[in-house]
C-alpha atoms as a PDB file:
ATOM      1  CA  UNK A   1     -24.389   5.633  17.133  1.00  0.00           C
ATOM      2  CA  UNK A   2     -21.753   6.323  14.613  1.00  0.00           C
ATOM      3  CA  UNK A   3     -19.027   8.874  15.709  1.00  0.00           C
ATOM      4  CA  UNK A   4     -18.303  11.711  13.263  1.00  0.00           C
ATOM      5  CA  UNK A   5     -15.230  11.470  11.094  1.00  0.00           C
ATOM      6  CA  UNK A   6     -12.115  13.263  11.680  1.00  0.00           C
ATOM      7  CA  UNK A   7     -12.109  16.432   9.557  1.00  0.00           C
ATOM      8  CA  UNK A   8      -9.176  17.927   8.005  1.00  0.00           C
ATOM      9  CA  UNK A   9      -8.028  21.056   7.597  1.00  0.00           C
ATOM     10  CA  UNK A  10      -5.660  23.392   5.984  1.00  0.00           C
ATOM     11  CA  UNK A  11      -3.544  20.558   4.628  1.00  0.00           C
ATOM     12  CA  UNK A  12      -0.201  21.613   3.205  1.00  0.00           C
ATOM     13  CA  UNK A  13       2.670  19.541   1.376  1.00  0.00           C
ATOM     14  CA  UNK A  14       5.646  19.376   3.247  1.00  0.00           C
ATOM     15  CA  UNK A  15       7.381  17.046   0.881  1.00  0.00           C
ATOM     16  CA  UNK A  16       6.902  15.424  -2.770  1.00  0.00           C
ATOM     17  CA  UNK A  17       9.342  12.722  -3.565  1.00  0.00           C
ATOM     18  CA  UNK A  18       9.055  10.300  -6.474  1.00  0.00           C
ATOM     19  CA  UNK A  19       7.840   7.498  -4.182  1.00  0.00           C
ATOM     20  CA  UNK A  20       5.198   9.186  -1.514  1.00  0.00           C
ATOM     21  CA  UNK A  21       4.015  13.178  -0.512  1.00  0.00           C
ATOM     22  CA  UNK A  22       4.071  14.030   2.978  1.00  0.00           C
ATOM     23  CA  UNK A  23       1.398  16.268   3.866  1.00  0.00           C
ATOM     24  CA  UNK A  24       0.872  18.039   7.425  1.00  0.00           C
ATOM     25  CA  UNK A  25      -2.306  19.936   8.541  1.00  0.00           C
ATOM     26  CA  UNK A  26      -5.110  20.325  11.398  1.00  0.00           C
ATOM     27  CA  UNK A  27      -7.559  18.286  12.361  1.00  0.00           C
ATOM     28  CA  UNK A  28     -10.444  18.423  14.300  1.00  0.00           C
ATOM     29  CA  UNK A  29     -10.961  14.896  15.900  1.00  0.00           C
ATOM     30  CA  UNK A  30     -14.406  13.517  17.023  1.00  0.00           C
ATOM     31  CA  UNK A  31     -14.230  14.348  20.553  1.00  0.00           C
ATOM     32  CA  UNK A  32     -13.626  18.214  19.464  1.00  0.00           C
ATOM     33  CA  UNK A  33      -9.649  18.876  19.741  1.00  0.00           C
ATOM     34  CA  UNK A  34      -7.822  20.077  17.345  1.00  0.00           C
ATOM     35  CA  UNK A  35      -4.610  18.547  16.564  1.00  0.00           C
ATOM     36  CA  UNK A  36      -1.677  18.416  14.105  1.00  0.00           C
ATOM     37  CA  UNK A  37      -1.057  15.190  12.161  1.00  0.00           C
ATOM     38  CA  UNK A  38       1.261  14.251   9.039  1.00  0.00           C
ATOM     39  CA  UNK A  39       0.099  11.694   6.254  1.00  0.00           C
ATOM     40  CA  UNK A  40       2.300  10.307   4.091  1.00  0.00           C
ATOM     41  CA  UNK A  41       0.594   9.787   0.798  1.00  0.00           C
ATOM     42  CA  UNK A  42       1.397   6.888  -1.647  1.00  0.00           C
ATOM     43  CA  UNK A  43       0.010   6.204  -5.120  1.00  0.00           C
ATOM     44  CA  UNK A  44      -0.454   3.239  -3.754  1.00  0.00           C
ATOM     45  CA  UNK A  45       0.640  -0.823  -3.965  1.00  0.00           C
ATOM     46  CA  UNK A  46      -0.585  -4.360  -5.130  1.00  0.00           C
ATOM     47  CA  UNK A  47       0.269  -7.566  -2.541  1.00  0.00           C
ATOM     48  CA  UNK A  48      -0.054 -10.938  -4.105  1.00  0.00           C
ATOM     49  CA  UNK A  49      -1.234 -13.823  -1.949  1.00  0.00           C
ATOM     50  CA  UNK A  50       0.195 -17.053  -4.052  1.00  0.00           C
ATOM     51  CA  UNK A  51      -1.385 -20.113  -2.714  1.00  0.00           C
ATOM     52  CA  UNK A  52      -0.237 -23.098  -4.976  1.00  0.00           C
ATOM     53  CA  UNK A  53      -2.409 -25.281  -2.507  1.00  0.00           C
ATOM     54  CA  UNK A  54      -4.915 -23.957  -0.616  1.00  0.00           C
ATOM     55  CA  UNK A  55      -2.720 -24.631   2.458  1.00  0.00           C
ATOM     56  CA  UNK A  56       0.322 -23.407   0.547  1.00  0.00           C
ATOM     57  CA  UNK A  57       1.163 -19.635   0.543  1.00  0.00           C
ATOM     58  CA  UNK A  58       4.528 -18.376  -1.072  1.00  0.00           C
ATOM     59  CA  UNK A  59       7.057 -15.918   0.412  1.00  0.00           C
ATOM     60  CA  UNK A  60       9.950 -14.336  -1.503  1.00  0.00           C
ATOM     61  CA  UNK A  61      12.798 -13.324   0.597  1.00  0.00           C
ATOM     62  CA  UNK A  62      13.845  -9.856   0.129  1.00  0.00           C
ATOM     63  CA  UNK A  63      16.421  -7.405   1.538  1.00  0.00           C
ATOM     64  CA  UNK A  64      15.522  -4.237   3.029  1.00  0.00           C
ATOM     65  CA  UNK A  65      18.002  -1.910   4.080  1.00  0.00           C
ATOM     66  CA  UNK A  66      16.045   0.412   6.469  1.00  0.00           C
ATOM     67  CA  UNK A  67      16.073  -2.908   9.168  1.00  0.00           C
ATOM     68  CA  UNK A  68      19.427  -3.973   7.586  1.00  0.00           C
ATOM     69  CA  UNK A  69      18.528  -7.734   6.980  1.00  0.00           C
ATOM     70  CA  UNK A  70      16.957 -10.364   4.599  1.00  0.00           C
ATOM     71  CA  UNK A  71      13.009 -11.131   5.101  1.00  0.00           C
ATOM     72  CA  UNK A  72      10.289 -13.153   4.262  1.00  0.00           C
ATOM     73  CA  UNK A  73       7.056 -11.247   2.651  1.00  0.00           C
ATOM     74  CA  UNK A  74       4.470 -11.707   0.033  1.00  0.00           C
ATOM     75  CA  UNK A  75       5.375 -10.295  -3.408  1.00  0.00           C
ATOM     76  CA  UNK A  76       4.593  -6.633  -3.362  1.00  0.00           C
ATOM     77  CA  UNK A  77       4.702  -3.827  -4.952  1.00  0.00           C
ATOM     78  CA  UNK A  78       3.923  -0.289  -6.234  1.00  0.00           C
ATOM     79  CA  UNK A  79       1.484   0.447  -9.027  1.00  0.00           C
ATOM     80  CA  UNK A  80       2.638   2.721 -11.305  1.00  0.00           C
ATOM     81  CA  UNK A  81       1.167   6.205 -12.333  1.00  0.00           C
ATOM     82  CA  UNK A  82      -2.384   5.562 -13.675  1.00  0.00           C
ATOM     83  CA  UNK A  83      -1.940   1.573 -13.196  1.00  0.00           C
ATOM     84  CA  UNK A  84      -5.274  -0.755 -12.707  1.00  0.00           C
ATOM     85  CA  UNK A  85      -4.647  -3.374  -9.496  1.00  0.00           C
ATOM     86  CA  UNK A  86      -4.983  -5.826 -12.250  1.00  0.00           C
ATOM     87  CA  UNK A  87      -2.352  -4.835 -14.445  1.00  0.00           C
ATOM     88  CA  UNK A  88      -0.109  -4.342 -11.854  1.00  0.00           C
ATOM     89  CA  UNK A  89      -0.712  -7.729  -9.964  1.00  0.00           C
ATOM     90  CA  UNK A  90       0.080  -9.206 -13.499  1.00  0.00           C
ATOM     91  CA  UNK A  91       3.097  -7.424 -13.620  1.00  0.00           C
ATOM     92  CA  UNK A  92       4.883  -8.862 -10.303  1.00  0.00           C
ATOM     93  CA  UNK A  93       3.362 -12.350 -11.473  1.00  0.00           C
ATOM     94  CA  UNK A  94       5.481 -11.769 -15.096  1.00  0.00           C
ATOM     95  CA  UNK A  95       8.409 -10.595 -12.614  1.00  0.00           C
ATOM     96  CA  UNK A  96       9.011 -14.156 -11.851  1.00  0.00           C
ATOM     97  CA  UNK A  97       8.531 -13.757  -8.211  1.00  0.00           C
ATOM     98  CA  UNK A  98       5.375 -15.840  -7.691  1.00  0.00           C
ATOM     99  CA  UNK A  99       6.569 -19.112  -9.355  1.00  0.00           C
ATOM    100  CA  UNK A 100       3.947 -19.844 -12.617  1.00  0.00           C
ATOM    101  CA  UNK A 101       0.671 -18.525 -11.766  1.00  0.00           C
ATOM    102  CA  UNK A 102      -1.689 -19.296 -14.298  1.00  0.00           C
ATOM    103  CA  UNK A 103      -4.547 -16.902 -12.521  1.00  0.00           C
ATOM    104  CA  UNK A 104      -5.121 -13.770 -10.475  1.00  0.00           C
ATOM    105  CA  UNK A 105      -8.323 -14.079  -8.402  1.00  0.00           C
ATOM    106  CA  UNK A 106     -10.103 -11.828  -5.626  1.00  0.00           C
ATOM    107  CA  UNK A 107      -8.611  -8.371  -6.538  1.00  0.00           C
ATOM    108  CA  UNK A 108      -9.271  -5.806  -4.057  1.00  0.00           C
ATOM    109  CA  UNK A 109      -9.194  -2.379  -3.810  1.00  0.00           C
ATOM    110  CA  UNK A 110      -8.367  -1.417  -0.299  1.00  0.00           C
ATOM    111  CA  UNK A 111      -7.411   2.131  -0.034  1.00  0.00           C
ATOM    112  CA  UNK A 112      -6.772   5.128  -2.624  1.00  0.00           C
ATOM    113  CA  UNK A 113      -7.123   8.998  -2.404  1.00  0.00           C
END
């Protein structure tokens, strides 16, 4: 048996930035409360998966300041307004990040609003 979705309601925006919307509202969860929740809204982002070999995968090592150190992570990044994944997967490849890819393969559509 398949439970019933959480449904939303009376969303409002509490913020708009020129990176992600945070938007607060009630929702009524499966079981029957009703809660308050925030979602932070994104336009969303492309993640490349570089595998030279097929037991190769590449890393880039970037710094992010919210944890104050240097990292290891797969080349990433947001798409731009109205951007296709494709486009925008092509885009961190011509960034130089990914080495010299000669192909983008199994492009995936996760999650978008």
């Amino acid at each position: 048996m398949t439970k019933a979705a959480p449904r939303r309601r009376r969303p409002r925006v509490i913020y708009r930035g020129r990176v992600f919307t945070i938007e607060v509202g009630r929702v009524r969860l499966p079981h029957g409360i009703e809660t308050t929740m925030e979602v932070v809204r994104h336009r969303g982002s492309v993640v490349l998966i570089p595998q030279p070999t097929p037991a190769t995968v590449i890393l880039i090592r970037q710094y992010r300041p919210v944890i104050g150190r240097w990292i290891w992570e797969l080349p990433a990044g947001s798409l731009e307004a109205g951007e296709a994944i494709g486009l925008a997967a092509w885009r961190l490849v011509d960034r130089g990040d990914v080495l010299d890819m000669k192909t983008v393969v199994g492009l995936e559509l996760i999650s978008r609003r």
